[in-house]
N, C-alpha and C. Protein backbone atom coordinates (compact mmCIF):
# COMPACT_ATOMS: atom_id res chain seq x y z
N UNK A 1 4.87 27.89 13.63
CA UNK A 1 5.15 27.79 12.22
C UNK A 1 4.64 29.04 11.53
N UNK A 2 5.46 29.51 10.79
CA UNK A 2 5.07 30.58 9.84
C UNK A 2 5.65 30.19 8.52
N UNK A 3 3.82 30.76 7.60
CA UNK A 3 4.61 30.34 6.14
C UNK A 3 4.72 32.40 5.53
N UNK A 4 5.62 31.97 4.76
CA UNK A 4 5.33 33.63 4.02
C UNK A 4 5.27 33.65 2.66
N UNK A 5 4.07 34.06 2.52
CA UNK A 5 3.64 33.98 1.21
C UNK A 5 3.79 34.83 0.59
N UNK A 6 4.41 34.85 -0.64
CA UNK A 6 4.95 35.91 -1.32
C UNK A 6 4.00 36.61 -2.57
N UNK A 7 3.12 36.06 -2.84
CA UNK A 7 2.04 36.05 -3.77
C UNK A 7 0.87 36.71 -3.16
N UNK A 8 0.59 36.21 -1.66
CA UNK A 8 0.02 37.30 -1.23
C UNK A 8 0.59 38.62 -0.30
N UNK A 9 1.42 38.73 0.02
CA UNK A 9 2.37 39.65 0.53
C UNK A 9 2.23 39.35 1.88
N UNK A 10 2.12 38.70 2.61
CA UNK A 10 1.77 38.57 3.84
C UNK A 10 2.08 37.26 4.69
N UNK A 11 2.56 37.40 6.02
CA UNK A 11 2.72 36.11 6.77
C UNK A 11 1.70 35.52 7.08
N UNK A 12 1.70 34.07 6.75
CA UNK A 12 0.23 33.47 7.32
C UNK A 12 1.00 32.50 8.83
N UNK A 13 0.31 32.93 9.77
CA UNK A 13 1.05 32.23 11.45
C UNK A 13 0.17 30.89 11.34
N UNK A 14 0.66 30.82 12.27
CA UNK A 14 0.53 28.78 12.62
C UNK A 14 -0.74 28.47 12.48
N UNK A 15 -1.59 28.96 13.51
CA UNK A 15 -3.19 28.82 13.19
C UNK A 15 -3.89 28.76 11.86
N UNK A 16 -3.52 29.75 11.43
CA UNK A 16 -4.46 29.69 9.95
C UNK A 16 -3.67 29.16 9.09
N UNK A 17 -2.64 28.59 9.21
CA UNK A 17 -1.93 27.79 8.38
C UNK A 17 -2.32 25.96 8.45
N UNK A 18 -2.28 26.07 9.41
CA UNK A 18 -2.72 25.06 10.34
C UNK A 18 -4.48 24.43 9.38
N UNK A 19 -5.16 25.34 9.89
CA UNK A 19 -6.54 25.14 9.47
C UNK A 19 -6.85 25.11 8.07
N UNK A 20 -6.66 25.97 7.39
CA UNK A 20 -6.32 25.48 6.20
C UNK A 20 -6.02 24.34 5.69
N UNK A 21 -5.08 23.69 5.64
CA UNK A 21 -4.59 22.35 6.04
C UNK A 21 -5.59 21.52 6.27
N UNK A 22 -6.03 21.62 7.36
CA UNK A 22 -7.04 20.66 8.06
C UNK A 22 -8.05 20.23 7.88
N UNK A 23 -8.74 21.61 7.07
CA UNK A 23 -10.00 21.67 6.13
C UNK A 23 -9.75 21.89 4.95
N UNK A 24 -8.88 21.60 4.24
CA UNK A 24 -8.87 21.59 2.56
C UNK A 24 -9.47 20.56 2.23
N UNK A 25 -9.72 19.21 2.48
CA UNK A 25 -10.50 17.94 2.07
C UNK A 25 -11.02 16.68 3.06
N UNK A 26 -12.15 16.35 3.14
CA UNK A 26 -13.25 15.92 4.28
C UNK A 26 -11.99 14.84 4.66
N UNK A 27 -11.01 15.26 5.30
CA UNK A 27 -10.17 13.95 5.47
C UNK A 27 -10.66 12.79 6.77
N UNK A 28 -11.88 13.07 7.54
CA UNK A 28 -12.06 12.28 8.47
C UNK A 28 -12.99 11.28 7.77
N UNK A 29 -14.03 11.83 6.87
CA UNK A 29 -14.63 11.27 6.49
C UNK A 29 -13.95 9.72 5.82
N UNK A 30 -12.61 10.45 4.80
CA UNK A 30 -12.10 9.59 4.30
C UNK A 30 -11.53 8.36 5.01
N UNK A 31 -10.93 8.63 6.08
CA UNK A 31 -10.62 7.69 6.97
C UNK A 31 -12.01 6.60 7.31
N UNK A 32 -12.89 7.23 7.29
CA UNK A 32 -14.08 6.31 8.46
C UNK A 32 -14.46 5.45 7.28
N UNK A 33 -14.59 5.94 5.82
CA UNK A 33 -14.75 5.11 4.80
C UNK A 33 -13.56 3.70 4.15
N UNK A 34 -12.80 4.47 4.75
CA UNK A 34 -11.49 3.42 3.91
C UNK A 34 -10.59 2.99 4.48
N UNK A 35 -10.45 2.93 5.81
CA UNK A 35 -9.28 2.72 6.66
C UNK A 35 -10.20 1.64 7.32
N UNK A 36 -9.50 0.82 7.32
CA UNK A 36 -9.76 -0.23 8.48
C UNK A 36 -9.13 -1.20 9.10
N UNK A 37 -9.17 -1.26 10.32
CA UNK A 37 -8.44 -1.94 11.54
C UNK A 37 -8.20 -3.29 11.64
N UNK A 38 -7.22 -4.04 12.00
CA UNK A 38 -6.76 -5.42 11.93
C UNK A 38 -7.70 -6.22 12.51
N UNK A 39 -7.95 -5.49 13.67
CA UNK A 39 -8.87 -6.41 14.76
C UNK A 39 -10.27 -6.39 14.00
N UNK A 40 -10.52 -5.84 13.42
CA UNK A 40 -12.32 -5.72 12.86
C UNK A 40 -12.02 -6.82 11.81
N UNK A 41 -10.86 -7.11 11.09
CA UNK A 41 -11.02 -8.53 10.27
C UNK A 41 -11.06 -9.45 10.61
N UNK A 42 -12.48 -9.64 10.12
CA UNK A 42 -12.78 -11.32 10.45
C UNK A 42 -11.60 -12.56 10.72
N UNK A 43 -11.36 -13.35 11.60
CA UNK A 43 -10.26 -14.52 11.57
C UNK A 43 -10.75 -15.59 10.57
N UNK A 44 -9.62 -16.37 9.52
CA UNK A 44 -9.76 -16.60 8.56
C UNK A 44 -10.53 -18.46 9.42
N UNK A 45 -11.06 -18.78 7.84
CA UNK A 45 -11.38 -20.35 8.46
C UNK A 45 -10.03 -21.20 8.68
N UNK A 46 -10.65 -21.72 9.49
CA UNK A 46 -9.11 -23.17 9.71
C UNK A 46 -7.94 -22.36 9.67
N UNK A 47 -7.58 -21.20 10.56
CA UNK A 47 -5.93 -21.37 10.87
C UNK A 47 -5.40 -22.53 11.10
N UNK A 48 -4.12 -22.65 10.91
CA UNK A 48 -3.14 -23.87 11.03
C UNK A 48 -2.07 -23.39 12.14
N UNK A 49 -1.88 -24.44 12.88
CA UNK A 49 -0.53 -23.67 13.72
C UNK A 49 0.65 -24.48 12.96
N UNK A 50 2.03 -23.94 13.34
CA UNK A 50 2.43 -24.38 13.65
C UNK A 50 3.31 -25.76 13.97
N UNK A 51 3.85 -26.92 13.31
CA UNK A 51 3.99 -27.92 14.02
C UNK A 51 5.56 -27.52 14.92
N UNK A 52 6.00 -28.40 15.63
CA UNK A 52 7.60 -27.97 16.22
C UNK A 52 8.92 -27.55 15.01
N UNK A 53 8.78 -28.96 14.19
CA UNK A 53 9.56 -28.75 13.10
C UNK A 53 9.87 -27.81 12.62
N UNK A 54 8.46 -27.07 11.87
CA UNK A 54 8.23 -25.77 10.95
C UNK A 54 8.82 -24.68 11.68
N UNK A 55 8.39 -24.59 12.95
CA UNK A 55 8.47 -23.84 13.92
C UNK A 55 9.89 -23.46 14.14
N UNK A 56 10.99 -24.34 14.14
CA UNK A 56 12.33 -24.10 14.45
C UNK A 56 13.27 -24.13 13.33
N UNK A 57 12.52 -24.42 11.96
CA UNK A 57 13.07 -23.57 10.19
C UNK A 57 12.49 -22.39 10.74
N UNK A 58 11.97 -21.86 10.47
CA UNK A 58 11.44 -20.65 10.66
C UNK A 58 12.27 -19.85 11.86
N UNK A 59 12.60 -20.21 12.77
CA UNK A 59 13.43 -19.41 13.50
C UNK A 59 14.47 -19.02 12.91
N UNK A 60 15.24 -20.80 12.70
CA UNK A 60 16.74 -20.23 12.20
C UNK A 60 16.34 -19.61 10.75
N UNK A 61 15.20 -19.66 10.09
CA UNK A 61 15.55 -19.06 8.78
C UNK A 61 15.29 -17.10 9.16
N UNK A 62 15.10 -16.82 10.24
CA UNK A 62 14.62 -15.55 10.75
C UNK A 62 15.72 -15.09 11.27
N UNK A 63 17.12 -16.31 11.51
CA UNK A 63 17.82 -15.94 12.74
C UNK A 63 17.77 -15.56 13.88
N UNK A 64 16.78 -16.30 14.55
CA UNK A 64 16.93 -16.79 16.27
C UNK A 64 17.73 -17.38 16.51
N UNK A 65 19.04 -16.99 17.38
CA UNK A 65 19.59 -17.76 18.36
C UNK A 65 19.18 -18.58 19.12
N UNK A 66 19.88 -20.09 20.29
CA UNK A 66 19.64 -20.57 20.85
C UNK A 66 19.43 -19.31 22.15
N UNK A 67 20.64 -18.55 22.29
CA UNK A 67 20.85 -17.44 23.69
C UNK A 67 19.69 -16.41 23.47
N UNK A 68 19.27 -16.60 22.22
CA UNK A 68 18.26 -15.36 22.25
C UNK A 68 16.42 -16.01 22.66
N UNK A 69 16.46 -16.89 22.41
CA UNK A 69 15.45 -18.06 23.00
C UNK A 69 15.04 -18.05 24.11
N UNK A 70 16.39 -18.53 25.00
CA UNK A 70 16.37 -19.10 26.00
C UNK A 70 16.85 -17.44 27.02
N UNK A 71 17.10 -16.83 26.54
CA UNK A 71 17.29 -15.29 27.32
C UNK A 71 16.20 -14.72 27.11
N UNK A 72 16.07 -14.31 26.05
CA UNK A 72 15.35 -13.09 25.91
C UNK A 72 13.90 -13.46 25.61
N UNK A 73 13.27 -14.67 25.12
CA UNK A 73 11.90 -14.74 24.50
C UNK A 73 11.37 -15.83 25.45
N UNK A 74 12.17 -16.70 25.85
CA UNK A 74 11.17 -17.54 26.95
C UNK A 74 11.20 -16.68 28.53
N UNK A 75 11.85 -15.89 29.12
CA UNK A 75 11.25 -15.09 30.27
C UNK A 75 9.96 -14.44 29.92
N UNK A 76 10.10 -14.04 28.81
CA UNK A 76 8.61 -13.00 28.18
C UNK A 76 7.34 -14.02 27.77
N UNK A 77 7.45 -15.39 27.51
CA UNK A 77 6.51 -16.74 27.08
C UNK A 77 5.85 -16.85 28.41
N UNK A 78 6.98 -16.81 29.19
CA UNK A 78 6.94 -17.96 30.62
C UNK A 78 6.20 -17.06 31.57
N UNK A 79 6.59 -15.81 31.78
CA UNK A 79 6.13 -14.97 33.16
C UNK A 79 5.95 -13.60 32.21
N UNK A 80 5.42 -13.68 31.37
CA UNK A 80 5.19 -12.15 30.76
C UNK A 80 6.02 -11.48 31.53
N UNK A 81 7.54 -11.59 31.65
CA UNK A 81 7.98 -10.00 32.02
C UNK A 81 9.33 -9.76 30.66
N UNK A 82 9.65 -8.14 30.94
CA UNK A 82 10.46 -7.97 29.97
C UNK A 82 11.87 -8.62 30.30
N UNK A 83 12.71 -9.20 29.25
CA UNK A 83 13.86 -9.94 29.64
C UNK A 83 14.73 -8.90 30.00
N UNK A 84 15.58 -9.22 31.24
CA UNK A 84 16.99 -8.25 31.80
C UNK A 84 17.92 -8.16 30.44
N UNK A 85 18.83 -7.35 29.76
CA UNK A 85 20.27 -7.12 28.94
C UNK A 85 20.41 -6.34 28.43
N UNK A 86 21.41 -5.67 28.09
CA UNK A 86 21.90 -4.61 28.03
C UNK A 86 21.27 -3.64 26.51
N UNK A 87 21.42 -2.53 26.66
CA UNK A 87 20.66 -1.63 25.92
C UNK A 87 20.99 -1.28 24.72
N UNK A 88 22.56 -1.99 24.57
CA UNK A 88 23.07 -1.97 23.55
C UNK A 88 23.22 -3.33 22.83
N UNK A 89 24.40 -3.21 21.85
CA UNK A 89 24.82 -4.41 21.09
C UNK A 89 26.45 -4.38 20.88
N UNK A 90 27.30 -5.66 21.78
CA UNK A 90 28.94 -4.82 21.53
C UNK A 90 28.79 -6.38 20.46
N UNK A 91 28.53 -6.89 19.94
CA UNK A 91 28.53 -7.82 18.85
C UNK A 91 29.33 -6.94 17.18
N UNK A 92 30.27 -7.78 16.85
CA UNK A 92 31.06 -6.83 15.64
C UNK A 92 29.87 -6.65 14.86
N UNK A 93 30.04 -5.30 13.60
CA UNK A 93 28.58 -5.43 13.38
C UNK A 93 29.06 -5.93 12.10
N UNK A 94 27.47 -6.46 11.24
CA UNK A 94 27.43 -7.56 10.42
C UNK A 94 28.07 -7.64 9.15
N UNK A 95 28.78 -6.33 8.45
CA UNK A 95 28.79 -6.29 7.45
C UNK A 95 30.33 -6.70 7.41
N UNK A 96 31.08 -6.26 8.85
CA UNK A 96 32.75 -7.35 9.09
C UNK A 96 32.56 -8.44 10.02
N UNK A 97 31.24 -9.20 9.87
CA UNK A 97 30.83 -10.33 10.66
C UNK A 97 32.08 -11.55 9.81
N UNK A 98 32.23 -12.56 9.79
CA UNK A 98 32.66 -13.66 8.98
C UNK A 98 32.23 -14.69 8.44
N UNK A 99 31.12 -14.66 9.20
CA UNK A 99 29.74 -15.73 9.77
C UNK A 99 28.89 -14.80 8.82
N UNK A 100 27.75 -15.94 7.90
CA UNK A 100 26.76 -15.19 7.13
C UNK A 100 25.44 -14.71 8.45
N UNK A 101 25.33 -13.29 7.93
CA UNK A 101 24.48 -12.47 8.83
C UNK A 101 22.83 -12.09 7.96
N UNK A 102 21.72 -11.94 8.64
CA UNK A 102 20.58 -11.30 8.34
C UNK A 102 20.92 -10.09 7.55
N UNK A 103 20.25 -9.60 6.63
CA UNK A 103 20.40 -8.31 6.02
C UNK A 103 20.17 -7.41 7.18
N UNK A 104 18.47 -7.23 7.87
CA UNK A 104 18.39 -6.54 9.39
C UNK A 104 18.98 -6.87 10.06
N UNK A 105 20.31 -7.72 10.30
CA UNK A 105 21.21 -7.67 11.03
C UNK A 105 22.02 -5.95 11.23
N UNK A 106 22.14 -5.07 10.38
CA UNK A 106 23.09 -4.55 10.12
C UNK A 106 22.69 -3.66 10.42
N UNK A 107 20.73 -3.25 9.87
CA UNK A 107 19.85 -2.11 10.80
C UNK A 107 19.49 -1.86 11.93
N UNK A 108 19.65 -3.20 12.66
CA UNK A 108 19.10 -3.72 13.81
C UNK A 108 20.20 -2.92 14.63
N UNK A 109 21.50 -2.81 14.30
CA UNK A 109 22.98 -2.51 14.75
C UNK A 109 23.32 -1.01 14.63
N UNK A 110 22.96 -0.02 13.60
CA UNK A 110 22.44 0.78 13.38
C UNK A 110 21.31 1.69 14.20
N UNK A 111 20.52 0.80 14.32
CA UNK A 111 19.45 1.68 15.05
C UNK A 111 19.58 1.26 16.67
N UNK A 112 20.33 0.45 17.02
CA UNK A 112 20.72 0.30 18.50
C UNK A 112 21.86 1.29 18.60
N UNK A 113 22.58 1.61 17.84
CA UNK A 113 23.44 2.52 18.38
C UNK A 113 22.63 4.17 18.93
N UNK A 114 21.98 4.21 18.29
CA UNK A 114 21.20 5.95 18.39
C UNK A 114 20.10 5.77 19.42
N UNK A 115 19.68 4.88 19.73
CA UNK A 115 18.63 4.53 20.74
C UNK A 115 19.19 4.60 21.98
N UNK A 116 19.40 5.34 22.66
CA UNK A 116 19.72 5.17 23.76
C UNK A 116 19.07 6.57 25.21
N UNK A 117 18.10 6.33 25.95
CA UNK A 117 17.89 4.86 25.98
C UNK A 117 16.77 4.05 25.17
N UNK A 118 16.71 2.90 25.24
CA UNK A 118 15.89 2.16 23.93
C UNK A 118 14.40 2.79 23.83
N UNK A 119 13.96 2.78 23.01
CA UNK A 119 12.51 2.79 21.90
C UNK A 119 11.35 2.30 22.94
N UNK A 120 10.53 2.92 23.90
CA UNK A 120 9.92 1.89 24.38
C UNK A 120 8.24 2.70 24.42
N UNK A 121 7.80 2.01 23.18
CA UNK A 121 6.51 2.89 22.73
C UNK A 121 4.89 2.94 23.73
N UNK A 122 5.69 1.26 25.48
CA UNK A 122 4.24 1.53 25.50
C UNK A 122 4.49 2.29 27.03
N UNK A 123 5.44 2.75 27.47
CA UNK A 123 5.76 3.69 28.30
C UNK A 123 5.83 5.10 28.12
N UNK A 124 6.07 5.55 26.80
CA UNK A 124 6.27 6.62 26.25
C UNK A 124 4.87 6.44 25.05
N UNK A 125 3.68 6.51 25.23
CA UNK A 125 2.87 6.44 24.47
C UNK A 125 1.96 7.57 24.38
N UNK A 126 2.33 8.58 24.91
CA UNK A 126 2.03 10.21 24.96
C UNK A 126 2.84 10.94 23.44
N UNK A 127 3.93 10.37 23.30
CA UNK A 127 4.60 10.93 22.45
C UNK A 127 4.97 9.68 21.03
N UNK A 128 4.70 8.72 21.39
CA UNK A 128 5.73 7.80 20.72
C UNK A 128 4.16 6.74 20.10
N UNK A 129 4.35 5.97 19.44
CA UNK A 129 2.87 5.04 18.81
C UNK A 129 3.67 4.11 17.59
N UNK A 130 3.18 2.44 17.69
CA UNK A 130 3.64 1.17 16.69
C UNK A 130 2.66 1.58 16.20
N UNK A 131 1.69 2.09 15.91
CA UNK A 131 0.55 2.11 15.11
C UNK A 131 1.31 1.94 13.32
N UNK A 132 0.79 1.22 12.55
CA UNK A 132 1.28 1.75 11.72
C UNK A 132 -0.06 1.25 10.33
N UNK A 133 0.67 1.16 8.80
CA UNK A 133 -0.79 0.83 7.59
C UNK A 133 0.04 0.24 7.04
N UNK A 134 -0.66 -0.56 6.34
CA UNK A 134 -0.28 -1.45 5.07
C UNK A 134 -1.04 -1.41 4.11
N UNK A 135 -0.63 -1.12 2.82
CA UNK A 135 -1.68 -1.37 1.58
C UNK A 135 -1.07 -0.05 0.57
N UNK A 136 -1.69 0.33 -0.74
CA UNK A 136 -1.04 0.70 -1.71
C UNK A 136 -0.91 2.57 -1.15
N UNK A 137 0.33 2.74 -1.57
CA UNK A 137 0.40 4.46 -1.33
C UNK A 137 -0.09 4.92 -2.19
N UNK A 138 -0.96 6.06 -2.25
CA UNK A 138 -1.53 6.93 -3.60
C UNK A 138 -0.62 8.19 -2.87
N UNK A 139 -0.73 9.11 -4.26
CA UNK A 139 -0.05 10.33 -4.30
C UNK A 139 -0.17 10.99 -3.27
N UNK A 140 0.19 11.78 -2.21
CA UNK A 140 -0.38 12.23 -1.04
C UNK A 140 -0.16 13.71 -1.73
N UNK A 141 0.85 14.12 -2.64
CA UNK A 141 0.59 15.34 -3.21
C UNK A 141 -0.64 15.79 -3.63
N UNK A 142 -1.68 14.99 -4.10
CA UNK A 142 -2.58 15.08 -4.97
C UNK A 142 -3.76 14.15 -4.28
N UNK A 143 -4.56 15.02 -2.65
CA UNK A 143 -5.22 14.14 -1.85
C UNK A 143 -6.63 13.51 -2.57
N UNK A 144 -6.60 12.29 -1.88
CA UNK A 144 -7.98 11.89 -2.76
C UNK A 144 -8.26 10.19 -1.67
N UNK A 145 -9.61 10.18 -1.66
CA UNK A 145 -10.07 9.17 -0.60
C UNK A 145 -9.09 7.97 -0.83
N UNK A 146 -8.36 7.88 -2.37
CA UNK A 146 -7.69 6.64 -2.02
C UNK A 146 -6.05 6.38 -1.27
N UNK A 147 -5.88 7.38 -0.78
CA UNK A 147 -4.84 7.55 0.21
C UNK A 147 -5.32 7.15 1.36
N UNK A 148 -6.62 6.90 2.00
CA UNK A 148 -6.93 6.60 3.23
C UNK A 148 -7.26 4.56 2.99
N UNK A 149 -7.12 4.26 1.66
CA UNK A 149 -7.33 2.72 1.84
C UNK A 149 -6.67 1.77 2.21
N UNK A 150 -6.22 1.42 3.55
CA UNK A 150 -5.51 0.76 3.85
C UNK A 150 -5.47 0.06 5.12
N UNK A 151 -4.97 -0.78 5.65
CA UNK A 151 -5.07 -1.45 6.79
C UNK A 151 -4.43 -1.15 8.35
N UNK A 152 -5.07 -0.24 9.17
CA UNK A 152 -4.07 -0.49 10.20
C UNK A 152 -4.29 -1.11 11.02
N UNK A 153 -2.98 -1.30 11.64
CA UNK A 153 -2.13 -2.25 12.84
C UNK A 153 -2.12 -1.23 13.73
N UNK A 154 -2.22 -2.26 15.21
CA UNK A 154 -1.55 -1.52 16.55
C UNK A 154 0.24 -1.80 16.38
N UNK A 155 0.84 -2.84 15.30
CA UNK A 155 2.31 -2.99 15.95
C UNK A 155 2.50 -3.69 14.43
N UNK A 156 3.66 -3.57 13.79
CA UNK A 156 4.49 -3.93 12.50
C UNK A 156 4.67 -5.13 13.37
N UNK A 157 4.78 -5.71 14.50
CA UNK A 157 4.62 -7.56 14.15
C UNK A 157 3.13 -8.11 14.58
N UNK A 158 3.38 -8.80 13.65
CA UNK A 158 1.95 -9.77 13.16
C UNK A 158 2.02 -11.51 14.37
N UNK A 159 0.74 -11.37 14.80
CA UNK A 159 0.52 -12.78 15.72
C UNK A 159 0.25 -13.90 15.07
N UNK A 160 0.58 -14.86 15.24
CA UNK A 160 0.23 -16.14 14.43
C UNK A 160 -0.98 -16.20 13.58
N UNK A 161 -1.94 -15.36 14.26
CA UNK A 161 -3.00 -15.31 13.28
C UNK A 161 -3.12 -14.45 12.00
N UNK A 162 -2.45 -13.01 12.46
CA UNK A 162 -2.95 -11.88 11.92
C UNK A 162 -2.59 -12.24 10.46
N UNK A 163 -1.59 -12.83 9.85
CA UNK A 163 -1.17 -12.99 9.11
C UNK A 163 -2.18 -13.67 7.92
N UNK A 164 -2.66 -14.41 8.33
CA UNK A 164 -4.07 -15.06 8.06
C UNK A 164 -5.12 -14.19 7.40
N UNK A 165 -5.47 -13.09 8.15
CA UNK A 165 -6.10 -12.02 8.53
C UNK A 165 -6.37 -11.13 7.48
N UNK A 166 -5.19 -11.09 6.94
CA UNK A 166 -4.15 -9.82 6.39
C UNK A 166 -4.69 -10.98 4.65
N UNK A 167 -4.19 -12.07 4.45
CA UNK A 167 -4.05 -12.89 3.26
C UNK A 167 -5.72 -13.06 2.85
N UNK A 168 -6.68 -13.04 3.66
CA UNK A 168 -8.03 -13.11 3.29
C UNK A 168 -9.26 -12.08 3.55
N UNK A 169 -8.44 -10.97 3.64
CA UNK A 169 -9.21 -9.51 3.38
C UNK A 169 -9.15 -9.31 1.98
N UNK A 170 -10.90 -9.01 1.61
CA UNK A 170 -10.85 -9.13 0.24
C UNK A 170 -11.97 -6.74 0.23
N UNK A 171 -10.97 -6.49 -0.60
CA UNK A 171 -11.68 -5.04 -0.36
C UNK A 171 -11.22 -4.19 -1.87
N UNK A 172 -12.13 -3.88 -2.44
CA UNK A 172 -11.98 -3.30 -4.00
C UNK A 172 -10.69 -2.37 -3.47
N UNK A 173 -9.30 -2.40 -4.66
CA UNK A 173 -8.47 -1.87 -4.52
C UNK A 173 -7.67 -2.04 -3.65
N UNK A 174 -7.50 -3.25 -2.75
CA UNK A 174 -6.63 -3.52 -1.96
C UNK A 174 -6.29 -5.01 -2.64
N UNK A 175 -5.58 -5.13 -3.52
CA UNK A 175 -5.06 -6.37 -4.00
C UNK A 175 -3.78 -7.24 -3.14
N UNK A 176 -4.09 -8.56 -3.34
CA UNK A 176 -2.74 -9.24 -2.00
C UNK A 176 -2.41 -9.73 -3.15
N UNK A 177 -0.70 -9.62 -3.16
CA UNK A 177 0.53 -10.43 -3.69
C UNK A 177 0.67 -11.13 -2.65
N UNK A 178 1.34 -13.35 -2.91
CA UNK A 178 1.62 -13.87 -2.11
C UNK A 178 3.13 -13.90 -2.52
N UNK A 179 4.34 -13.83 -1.80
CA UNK A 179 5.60 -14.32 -1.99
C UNK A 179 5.53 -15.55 -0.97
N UNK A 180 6.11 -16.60 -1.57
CA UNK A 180 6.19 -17.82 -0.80
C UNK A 180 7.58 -18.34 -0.97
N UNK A 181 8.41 -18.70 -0.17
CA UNK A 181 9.36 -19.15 0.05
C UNK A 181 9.02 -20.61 0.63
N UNK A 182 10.27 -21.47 0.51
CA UNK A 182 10.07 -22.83 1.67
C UNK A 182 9.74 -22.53 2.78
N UNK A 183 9.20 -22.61 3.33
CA UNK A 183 9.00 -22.64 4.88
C UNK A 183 7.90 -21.66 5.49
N UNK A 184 7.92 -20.74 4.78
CA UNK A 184 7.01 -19.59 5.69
C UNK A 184 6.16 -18.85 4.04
N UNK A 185 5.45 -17.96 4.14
CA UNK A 185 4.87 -17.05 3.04
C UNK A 185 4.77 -15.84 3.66
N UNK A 186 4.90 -14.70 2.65
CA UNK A 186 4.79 -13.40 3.74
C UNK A 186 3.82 -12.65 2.49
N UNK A 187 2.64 -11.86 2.74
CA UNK A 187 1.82 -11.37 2.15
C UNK A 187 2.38 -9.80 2.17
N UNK A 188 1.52 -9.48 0.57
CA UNK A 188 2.35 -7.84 0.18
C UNK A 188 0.86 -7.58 -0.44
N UNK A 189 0.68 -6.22 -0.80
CA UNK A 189 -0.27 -5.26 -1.28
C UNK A 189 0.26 -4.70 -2.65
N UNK A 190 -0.09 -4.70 -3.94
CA UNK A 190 0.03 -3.57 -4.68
C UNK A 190 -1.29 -3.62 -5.01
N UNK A 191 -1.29 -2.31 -5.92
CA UNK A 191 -2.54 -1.17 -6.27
C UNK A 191 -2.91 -1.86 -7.74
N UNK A 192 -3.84 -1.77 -7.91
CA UNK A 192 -4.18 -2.54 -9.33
C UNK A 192 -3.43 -1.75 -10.49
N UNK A 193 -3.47 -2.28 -11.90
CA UNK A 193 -2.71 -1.99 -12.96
C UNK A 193 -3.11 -0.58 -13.39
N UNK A 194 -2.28 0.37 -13.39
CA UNK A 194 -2.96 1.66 -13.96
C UNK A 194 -2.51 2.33 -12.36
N UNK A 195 -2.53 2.06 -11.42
CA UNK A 195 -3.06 2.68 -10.62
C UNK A 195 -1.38 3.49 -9.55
């Protein structure tokens, strides 16, 4: 990488561009203060599982198939291995479906087409990482410790518990919105008023 700076007349090369960067603001510090990990939150009192009922609204309201059940998620329940099928999707895609479809139906269809071969982050984990954060974005133009407040995950899906997890972390400036629907609730983050 080369930047060229025109103000100072001169190319600055990768290294000192680089460092610069790196050391403009104590950014590790900020992390060790304000970032914190799923697994270090406490598990909430009295999780609830589950009953069968709830369990199978919640599918179809997610859109699980019966074939996708019984193919693809009980080989992986039953014998932890990955289910055998194909790498693609020849299914019409959703938006000339006829049949009402998932909205991620249509991304899901989308991003299987360009994947090839598929996404597989824990074989390719030299280059590739689910790691990901949840919680309010601050300006990243304008760095400041509260860009590092937020929660990370090893993986964008949540285990029966985590969810729990996530709804009773209580941390100045990390505020939880609940959206609740029939059947399930899914927890959200915004930044307090002003902010």
């Amino acid at each position: 990488m080369l930047l060229v700076d025109t103000e100072q007349g001169r190319i600055i090369d990768d290294e000192e561009l680089k460092h610069d960067l790196a050391t403009a603001h104590p950014y590790r510090r900020w992390l060790t203060d304000n970032l914190v990990a799923l697994e270090n939150i406490a598990d909430p009192p009295g999780q609830m599982m589950l009953d069968y009922s709830t369990l199978r609204t919640q599918q179809k309201v997610f859109g699980y198939t019966n074939e996708e059940l019984r193919l693809l998620l009980t080989p992986m329940a039953v014998g932890g291995n990955e289910a055998i099928g194909s790498m693609g999707t020849d299914t019409p895609i959703a938006v000339l479906s006829e049949r009402p479809q998932l909205l991620y139906s249509y991304f899901k269809q989308l991003f299987a087409q360009v994947t090839n071969p598929p996404v597989d982050a824990i074989r390719e984990e030299l280059i590739m990482s689910t790691d990901t954060t949840v919680g309010p974005e601050a300006n990243m133009l304008e760095p400041t410790p509260e860009c590092a407040r937020q929660i990370k995950m090893s993986s964008p899906i949540l285990s029966d518990q985590e969810p729990g997890k996530v709804k009773t972390f209580e941390r100045r400036r990390l505020l939880r919105v609940q959206l609740d629907n029939p059947g399930h609730a899914i927890s959200g983050w915004r930044g307090p008023a002003g902010s």
